[in-house]
PDB file of N, CA and C in Angstrom:
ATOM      1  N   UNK A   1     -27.228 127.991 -19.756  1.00  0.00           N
ATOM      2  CA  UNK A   1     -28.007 128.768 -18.806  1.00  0.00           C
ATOM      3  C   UNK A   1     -29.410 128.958 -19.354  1.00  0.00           C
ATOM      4  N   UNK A   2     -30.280 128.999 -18.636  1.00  0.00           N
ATOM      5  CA  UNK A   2     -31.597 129.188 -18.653  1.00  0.00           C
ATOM      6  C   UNK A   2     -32.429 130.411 -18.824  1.00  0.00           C
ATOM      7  N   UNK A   3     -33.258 130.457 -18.751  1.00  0.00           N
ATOM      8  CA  UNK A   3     -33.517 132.054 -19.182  1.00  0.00           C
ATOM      9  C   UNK A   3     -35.139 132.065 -18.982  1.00  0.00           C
ATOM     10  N   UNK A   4     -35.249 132.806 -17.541  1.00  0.00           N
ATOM     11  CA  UNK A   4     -36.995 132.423 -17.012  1.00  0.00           C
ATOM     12  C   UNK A   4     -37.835 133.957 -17.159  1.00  0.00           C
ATOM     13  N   UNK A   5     -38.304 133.714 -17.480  1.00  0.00           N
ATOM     14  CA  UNK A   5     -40.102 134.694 -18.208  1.00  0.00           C
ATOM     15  C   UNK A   5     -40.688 134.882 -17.437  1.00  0.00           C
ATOM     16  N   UNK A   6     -40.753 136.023 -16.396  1.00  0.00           N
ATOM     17  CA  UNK A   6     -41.809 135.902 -14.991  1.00  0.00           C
ATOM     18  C   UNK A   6     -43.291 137.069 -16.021  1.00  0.00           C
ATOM     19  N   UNK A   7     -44.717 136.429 -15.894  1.00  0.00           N
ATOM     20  CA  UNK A   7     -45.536 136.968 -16.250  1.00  0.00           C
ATOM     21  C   UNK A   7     -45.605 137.464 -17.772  1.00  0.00           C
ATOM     22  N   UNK A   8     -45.255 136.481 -18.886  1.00  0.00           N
ATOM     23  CA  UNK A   8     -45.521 137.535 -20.497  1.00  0.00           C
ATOM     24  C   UNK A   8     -46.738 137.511 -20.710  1.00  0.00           C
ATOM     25  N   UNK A   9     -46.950 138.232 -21.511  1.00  0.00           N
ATOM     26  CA  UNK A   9     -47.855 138.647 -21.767  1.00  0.00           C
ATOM     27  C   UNK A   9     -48.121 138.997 -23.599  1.00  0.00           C
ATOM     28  N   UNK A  10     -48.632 139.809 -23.947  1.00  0.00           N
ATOM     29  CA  UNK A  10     -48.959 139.662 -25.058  1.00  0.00           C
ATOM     30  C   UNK A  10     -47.536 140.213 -25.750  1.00  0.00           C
ATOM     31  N   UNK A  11     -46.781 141.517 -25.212  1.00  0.00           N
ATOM     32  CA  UNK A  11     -45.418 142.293 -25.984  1.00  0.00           C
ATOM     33  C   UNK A  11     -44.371 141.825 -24.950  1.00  0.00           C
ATOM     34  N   UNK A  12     -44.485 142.070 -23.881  1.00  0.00           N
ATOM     35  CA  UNK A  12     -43.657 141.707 -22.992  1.00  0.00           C
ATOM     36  C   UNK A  12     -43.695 140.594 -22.079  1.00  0.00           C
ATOM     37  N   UNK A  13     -42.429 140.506 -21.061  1.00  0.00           N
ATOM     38  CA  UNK A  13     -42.584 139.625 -20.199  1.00  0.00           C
ATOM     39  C   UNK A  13     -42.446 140.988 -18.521  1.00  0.00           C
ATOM     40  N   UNK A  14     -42.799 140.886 -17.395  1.00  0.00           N
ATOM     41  CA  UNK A  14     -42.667 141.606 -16.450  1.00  0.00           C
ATOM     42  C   UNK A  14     -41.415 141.622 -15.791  1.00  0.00           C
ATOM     43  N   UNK A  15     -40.605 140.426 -16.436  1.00  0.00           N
ATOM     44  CA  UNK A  15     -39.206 140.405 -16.062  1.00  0.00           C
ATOM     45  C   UNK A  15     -38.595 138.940 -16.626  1.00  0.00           C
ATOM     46  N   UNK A  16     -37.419 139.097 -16.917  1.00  0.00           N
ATOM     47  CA  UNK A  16     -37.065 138.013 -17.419  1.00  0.00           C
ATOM     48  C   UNK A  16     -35.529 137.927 -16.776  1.00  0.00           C
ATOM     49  N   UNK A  17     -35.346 136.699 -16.725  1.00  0.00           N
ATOM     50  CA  UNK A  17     -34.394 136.304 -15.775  1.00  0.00           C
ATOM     51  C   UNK A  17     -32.917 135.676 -16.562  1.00  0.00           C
ATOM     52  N   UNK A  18     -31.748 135.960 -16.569  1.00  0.00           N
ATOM     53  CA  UNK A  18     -31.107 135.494 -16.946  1.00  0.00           C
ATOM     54  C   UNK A  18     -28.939 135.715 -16.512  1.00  0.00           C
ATOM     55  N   UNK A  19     -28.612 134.503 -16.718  1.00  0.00           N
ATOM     56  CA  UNK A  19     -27.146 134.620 -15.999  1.00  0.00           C
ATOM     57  C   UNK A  19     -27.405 135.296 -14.424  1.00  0.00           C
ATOM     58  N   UNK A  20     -28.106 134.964 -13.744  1.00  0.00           N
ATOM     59  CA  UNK A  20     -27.985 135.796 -12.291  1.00  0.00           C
ATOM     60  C   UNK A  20     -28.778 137.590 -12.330  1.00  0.00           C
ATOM     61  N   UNK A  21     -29.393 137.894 -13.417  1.00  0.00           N
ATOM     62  CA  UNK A  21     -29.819 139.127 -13.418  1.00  0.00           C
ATOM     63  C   UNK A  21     -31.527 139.302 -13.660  1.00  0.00           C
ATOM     64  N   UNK A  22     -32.034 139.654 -12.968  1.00  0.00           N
ATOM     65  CA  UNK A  22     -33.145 140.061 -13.232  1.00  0.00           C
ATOM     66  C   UNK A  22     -33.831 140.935 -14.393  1.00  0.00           C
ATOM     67  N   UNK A  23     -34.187 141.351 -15.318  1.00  0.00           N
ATOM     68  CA  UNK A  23     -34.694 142.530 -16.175  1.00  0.00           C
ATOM     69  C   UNK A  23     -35.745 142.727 -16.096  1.00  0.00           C
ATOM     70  N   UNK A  24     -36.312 144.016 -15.247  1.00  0.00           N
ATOM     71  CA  UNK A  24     -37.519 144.162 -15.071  1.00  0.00           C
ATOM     72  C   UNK A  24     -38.324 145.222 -16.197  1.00  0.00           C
ATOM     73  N   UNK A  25     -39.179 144.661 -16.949  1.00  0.00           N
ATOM     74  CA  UNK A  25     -39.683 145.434 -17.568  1.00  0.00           C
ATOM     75  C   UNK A  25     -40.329 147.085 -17.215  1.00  0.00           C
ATOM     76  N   UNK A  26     -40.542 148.052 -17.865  1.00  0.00           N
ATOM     77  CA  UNK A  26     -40.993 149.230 -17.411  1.00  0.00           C
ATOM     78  C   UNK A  26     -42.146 149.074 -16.472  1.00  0.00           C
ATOM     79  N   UNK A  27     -42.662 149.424 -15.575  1.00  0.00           N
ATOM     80  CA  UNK A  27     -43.506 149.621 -14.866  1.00  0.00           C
ATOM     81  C   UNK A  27     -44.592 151.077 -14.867  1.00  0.00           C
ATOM     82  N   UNK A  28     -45.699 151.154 -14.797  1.00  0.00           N
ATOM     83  CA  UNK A  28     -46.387 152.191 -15.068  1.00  0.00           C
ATOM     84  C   UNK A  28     -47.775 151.983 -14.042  1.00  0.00           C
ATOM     85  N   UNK A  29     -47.941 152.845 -13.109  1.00  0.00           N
ATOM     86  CA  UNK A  29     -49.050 153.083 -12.363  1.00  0.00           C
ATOM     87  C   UNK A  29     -50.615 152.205 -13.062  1.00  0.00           C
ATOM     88  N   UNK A  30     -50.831 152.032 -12.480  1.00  0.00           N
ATOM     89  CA  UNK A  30     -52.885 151.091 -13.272  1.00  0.00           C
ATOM     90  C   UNK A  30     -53.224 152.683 -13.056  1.00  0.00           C
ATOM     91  N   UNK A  31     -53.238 152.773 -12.110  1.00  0.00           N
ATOM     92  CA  UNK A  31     -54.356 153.971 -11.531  1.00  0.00           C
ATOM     93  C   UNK A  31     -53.922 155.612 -12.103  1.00  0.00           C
ATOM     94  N   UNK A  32     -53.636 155.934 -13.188  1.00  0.00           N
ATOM     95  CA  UNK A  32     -53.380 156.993 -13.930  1.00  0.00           C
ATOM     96  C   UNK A  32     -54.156 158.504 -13.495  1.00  0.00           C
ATOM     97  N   UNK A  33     -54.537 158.504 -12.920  1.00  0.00           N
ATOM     98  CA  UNK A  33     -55.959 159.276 -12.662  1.00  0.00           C
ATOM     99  C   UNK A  33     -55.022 160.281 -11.609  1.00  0.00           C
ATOM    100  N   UNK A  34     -53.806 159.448 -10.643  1.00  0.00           N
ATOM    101  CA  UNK A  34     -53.268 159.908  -9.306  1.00  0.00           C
ATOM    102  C   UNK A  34     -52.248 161.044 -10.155  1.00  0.00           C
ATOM    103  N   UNK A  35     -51.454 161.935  -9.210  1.00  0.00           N
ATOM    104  CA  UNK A  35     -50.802 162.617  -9.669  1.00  0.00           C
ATOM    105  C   UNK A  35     -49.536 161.955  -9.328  1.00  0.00           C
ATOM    106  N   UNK A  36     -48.307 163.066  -9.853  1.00  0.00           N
ATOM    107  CA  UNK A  36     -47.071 162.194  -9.638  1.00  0.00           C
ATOM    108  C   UNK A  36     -46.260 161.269  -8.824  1.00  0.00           C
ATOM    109  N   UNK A  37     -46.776 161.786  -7.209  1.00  0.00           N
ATOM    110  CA  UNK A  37     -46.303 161.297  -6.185  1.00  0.00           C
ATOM    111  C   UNK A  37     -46.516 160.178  -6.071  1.00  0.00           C
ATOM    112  N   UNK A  38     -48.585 159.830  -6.071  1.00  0.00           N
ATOM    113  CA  UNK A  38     -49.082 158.549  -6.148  1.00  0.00           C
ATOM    114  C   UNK A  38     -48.807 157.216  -7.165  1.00  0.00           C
ATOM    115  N   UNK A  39     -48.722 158.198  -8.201  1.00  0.00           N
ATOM    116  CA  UNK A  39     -48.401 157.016  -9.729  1.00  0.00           C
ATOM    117  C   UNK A  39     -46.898 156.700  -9.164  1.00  0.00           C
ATOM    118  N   UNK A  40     -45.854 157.326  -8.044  1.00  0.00           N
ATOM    119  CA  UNK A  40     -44.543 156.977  -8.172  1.00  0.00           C
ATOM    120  C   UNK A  40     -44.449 155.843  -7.583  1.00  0.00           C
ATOM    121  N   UNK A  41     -45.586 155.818  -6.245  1.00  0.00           N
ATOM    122  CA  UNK A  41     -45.707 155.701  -4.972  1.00  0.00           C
ATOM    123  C   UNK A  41     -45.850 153.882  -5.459  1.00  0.00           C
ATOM    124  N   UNK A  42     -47.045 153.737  -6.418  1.00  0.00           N
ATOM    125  CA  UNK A  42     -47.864 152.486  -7.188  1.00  0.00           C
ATOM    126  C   UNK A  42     -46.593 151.760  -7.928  1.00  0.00           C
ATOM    127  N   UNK A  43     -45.854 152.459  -8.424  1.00  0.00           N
ATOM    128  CA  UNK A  43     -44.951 151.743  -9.663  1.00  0.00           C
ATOM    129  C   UNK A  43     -43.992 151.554  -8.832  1.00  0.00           C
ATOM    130  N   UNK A  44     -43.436 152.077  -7.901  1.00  0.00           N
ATOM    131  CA  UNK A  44     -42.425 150.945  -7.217  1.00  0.00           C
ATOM    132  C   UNK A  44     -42.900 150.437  -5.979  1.00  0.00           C
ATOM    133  N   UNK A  45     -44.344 150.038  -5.894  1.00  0.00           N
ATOM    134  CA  UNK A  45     -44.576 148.991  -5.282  1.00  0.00           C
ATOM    135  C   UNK A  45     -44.913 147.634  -5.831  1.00  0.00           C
ATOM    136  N   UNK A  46     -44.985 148.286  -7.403  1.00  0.00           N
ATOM    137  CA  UNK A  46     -44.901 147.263  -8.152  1.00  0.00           C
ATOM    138  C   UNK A  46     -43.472 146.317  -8.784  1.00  0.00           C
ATOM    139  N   UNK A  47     -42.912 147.746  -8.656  1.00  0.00           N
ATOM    140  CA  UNK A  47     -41.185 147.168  -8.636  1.00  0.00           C
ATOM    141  C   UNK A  47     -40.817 146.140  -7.752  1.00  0.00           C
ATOM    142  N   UNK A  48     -41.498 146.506  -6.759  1.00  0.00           N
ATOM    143  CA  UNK A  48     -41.420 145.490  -5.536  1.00  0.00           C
ATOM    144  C   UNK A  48     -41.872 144.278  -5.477  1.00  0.00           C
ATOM    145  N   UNK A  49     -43.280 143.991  -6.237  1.00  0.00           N
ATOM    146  CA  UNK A  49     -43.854 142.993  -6.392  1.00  0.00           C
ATOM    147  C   UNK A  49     -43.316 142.050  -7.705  1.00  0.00           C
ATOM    148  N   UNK A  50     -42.519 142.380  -8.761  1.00  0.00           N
ATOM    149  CA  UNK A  50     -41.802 141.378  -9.396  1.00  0.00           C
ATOM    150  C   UNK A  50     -40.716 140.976  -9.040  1.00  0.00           C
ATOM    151  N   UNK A  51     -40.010 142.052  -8.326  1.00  0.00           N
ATOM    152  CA  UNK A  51     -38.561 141.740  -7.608  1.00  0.00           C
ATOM    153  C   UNK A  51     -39.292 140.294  -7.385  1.00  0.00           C
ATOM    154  N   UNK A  52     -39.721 140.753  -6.325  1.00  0.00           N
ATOM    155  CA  UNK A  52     -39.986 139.440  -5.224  1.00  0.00           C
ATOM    156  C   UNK A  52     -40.618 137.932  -6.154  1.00  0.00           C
ATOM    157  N   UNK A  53     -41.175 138.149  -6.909  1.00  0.00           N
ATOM    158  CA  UNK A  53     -41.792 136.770  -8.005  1.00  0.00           C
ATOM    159  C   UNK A  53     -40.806 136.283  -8.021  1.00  0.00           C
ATOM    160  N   UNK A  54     -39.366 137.124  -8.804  1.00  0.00           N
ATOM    161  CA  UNK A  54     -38.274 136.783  -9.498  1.00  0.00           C
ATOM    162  C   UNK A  54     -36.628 136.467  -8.104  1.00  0.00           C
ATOM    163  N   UNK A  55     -37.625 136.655  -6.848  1.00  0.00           N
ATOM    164  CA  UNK A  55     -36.571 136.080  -6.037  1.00  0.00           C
ATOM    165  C   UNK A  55     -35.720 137.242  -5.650  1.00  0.00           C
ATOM    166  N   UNK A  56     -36.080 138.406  -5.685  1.00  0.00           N
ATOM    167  CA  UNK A  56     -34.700 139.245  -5.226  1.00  0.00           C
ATOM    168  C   UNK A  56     -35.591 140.493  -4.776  1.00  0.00           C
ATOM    169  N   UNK A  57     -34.675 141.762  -4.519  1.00  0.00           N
ATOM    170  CA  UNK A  57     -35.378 142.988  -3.853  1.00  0.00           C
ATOM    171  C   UNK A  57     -34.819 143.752  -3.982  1.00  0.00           C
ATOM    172  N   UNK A  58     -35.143 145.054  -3.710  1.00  0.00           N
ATOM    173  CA  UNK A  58     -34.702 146.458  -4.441  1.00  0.00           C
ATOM    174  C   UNK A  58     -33.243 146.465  -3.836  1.00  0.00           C
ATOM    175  N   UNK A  59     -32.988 146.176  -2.892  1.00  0.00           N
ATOM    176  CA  UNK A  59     -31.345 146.485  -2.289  1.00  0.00           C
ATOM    177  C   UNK A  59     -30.449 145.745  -3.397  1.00  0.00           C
ATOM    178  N   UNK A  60     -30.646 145.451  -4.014  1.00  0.00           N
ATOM    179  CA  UNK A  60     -30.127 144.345  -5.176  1.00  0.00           C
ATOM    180  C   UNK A  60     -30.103 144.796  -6.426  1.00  0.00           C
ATOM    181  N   UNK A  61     -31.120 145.920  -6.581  1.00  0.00           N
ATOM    182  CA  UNK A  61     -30.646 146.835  -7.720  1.00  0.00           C
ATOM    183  C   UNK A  61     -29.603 147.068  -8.281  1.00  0.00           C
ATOM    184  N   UNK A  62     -28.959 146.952  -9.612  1.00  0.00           N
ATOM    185  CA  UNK A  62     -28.012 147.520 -10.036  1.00  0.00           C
ATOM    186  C   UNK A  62     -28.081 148.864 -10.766  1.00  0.00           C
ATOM    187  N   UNK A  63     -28.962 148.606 -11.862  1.00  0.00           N
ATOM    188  CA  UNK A  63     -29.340 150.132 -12.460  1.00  0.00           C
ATOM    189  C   UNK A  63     -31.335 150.466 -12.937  1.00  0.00           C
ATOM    190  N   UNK A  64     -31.213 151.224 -12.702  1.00  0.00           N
ATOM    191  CA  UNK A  64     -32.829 151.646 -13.228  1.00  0.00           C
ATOM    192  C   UNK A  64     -32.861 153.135 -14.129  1.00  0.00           C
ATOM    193  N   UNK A  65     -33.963 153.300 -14.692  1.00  0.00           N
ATOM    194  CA  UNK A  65     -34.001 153.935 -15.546  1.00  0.00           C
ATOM    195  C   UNK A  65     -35.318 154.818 -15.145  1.00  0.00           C
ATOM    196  N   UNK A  66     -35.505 155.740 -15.158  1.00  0.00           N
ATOM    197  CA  UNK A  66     -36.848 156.444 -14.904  1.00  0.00           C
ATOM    198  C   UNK A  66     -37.098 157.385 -15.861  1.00  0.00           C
ATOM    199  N   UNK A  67     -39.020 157.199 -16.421  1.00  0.00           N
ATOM    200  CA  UNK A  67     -38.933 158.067 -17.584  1.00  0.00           C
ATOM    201  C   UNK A  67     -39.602 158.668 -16.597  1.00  0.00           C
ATOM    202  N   UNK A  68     -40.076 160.038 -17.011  1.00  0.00           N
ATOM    203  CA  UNK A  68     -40.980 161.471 -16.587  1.00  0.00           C
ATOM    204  C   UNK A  68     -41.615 162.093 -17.481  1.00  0.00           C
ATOM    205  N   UNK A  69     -43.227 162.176 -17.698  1.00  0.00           N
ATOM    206  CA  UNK A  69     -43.813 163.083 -19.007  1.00  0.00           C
ATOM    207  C   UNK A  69     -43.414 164.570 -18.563  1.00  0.00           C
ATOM    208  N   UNK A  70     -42.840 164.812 -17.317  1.00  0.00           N
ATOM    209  CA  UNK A  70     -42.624 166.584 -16.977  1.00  0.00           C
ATOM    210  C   UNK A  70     -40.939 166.304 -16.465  1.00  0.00           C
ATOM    211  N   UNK A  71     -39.938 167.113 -16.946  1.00  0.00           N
ATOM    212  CA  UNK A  71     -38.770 166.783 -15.852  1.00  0.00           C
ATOM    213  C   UNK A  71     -39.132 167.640 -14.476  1.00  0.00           C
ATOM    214  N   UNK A  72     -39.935 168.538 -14.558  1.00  0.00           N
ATOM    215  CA  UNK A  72     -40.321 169.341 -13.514  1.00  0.00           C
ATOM    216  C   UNK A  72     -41.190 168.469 -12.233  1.00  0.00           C
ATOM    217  N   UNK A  73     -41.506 167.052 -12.419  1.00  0.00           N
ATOM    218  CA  UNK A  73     -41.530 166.264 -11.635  1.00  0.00           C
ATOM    219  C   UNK A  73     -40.200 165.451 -10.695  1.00  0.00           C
ATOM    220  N   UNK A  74     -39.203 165.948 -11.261  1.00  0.00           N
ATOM    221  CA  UNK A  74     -38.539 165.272 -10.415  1.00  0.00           C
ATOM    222  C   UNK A  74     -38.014 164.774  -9.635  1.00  0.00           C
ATOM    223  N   UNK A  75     -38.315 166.308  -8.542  1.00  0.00           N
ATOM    224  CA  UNK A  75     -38.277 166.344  -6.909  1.00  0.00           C
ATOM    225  C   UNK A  75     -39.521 165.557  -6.754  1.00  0.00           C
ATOM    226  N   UNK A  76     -40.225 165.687  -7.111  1.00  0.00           N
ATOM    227  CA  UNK A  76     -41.690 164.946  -6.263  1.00  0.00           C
ATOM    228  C   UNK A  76     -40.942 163.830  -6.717  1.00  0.00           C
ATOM    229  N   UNK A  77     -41.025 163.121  -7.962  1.00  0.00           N
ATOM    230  CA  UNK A  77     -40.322 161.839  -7.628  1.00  0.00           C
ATOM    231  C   UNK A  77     -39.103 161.167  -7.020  1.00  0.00           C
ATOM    232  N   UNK A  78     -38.257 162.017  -7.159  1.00  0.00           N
ATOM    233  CA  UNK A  78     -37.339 161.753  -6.338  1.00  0.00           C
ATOM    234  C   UNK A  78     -37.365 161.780  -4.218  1.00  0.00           C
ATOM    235  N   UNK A  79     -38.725 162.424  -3.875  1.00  0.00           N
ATOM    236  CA  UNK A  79     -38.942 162.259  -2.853  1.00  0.00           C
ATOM    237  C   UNK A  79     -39.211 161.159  -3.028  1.00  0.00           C
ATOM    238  N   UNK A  80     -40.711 160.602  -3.818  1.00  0.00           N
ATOM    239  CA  UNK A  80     -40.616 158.805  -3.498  1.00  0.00           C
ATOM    240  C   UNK A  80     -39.866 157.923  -3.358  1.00  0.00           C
ATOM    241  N   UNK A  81     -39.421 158.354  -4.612  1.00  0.00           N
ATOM    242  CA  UNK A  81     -37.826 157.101  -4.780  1.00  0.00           C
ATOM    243  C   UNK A  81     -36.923 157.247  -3.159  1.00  0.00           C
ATOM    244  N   UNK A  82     -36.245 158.768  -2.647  1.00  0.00           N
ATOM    245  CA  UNK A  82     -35.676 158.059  -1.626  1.00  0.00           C
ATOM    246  C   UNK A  82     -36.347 157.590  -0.870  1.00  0.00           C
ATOM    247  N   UNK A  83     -37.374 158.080  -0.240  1.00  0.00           N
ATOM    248  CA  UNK A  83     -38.145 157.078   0.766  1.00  0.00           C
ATOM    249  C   UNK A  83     -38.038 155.524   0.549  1.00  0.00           C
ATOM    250  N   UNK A  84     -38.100 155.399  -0.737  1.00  0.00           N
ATOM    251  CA  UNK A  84     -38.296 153.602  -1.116  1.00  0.00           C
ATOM    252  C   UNK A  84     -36.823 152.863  -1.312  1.00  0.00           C
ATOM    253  N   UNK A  85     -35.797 153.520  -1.902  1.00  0.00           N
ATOM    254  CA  UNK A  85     -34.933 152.807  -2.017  1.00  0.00           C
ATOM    255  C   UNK A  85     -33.779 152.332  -0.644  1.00  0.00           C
ATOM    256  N   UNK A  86     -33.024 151.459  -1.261  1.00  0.00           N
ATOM    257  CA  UNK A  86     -32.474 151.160   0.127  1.00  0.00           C
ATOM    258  C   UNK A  86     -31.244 152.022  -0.335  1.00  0.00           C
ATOM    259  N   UNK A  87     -31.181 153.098   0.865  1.00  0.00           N
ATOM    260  CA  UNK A  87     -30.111 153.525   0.922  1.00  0.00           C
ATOM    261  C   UNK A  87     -28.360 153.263   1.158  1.00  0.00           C
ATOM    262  N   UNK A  88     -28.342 152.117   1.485  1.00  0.00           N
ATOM    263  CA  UNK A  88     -27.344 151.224   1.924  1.00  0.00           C
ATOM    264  C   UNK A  88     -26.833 151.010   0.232  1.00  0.00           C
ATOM    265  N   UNK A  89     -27.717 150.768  -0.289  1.00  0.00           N
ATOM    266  CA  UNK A  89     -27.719 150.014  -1.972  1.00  0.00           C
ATOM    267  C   UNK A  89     -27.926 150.691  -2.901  1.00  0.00           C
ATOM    268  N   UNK A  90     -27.496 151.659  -2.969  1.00  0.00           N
ATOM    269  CA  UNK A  90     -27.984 153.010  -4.014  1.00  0.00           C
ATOM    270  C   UNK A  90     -27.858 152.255  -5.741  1.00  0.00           C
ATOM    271  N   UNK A  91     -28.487 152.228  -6.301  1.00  0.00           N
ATOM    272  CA  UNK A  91     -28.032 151.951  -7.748  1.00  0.00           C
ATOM    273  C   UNK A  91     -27.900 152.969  -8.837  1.00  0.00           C
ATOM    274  N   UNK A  92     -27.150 152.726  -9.560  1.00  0.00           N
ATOM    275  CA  UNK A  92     -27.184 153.467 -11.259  1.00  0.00           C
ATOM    276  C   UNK A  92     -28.090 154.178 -11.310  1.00  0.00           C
ATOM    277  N   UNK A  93     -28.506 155.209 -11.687  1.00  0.00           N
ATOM    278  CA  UNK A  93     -29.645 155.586 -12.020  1.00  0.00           C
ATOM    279  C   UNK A  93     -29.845 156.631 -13.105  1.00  0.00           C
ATOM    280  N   UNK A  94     -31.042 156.662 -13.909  1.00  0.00           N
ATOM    281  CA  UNK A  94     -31.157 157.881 -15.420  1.00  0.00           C
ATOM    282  C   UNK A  94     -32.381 158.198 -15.086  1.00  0.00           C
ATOM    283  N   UNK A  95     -32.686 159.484 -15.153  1.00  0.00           N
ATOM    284  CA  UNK A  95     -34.169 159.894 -15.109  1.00  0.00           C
ATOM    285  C   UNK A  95     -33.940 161.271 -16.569  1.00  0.00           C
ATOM    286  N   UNK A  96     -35.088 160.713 -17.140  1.00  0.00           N
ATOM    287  CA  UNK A  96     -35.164 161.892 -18.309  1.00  0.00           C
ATOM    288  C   UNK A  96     -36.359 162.206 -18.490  1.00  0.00           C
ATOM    289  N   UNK A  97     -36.583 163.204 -19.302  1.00  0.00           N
ATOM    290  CA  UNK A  97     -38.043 163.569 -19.851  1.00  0.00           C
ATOM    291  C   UNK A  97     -38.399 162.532 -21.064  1.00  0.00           C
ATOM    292  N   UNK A  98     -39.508 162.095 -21.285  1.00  0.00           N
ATOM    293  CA  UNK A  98     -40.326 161.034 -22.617  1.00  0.00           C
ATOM    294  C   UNK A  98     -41.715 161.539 -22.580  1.00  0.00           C
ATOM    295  N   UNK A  99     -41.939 161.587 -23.527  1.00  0.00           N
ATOM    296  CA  UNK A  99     -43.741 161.202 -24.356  1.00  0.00           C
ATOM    297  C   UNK A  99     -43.898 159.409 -23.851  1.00  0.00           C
ATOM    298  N   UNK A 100     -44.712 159.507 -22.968  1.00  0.00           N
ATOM    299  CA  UNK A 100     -45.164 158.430 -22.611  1.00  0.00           C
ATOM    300  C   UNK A 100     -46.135 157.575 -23.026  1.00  0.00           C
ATOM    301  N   UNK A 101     -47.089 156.473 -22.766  1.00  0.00           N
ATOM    302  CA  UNK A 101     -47.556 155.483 -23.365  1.00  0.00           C
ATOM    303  C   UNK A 101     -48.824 156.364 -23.503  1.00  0.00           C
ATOM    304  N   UNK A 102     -49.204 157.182 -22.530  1.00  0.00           N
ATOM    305  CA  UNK A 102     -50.762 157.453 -22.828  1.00  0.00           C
ATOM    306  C   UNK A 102     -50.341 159.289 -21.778  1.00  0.00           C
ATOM    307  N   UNK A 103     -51.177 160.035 -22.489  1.00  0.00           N
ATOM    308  CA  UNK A 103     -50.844 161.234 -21.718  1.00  0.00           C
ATOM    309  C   UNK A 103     -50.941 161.462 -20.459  1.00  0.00           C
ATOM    310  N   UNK A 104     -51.797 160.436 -19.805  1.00  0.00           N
ATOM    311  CA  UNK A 104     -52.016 160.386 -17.873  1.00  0.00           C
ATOM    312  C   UNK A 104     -51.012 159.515 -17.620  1.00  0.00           C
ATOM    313  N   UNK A 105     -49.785 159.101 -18.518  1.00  0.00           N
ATOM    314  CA  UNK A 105     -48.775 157.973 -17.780  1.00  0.00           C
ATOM    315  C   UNK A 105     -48.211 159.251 -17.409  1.00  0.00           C
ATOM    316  N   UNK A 106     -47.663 159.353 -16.250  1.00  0.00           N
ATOM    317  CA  UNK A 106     -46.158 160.351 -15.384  1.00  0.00           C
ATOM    318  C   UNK A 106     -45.184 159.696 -15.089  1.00  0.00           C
ATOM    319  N   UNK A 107     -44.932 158.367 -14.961  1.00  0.00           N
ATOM    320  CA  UNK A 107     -43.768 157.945 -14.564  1.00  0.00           C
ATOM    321  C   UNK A 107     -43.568 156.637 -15.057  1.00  0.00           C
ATOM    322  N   UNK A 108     -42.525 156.267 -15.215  1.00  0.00           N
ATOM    323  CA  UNK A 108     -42.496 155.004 -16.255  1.00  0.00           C
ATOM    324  C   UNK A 108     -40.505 154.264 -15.072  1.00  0.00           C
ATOM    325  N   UNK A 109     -40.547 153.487 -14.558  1.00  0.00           N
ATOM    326  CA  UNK A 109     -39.633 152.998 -13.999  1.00  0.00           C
ATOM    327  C   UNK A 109     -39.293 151.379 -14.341  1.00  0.00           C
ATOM    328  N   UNK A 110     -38.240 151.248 -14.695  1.00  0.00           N
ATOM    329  CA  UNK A 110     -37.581 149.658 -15.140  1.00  0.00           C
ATOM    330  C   UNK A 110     -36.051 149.483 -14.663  1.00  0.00           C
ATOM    331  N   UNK A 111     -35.985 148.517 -14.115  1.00  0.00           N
ATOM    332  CA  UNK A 111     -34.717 148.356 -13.044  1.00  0.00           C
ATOM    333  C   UNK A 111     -34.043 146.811 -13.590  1.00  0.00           C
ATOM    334  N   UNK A 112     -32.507 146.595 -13.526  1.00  0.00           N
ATOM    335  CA  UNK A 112     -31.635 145.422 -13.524  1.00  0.00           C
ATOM    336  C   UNK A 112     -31.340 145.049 -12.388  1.00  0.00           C
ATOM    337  N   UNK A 113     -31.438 144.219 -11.627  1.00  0.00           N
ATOM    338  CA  UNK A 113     -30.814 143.534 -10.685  1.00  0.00           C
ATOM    339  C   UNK A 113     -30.500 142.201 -10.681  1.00  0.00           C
ATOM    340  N   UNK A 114     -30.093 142.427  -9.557  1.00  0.00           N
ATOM    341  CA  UNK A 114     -28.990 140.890  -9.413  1.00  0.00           C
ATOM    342  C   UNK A 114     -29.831 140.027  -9.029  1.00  0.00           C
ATOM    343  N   UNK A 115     -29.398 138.580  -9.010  1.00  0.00           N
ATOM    344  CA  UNK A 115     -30.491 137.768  -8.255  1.00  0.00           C
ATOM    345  C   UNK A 115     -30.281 137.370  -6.997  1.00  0.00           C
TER     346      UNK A 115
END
């Protein structure tokens, strides 16, 4: 079996593909500046945009992981998230509190799916 590299980069790859599963690397807002809703709003539209490189889409999710620099964000994010996910397809899911990459990161999201 093969094992495909969508986008590496210098530490990572944006997802890497292997046995039928997608691994999407963490995802983190560009635009840091927004508050939680927006940075949620950015990172899984970006979720969206490797799905799709790598051939598959959020209903296909198996598990994701969500970090939070506040857990006191989590209704606001969790409003995004349901709006975005497919409800039909609910996946796994962990959301915790982390010290993030830079103190304006708020949300940090990385998902497994199927292909």
């Amino acid at each position: 079996m093969s094992i495909v590299r969508h986008q590496p980069g210098t530490f990572y790859s944006a997802a890497v593909e292997y046995n039928g599963l997608v691994y999407v690397s963490g995802q983190i807002a560009d635009d840091r500046t927004q508050p939680v809703k927006q940075q949620t709003e950015e990172v899984l539209r970006k979720v969206d945009a490797v799905l799709a490189l790598a051939g598959t889409s959020k209903s296909k999710i198996l598990s994701a992981n969500v970090w939070l620099a506040d857990i006191g964000d989590r209704d606001t994010m969790n409003a995004v998230w349901t709006a975005w996910i497919d409800p039909d397809n609910l996946p796994a899911r962990a959301t915790v509190q982390a010290a993030l990459a830079t103190p304006a990161t708020l949300v940090e999201v990385a998902v497994i799916c199927a292909k």
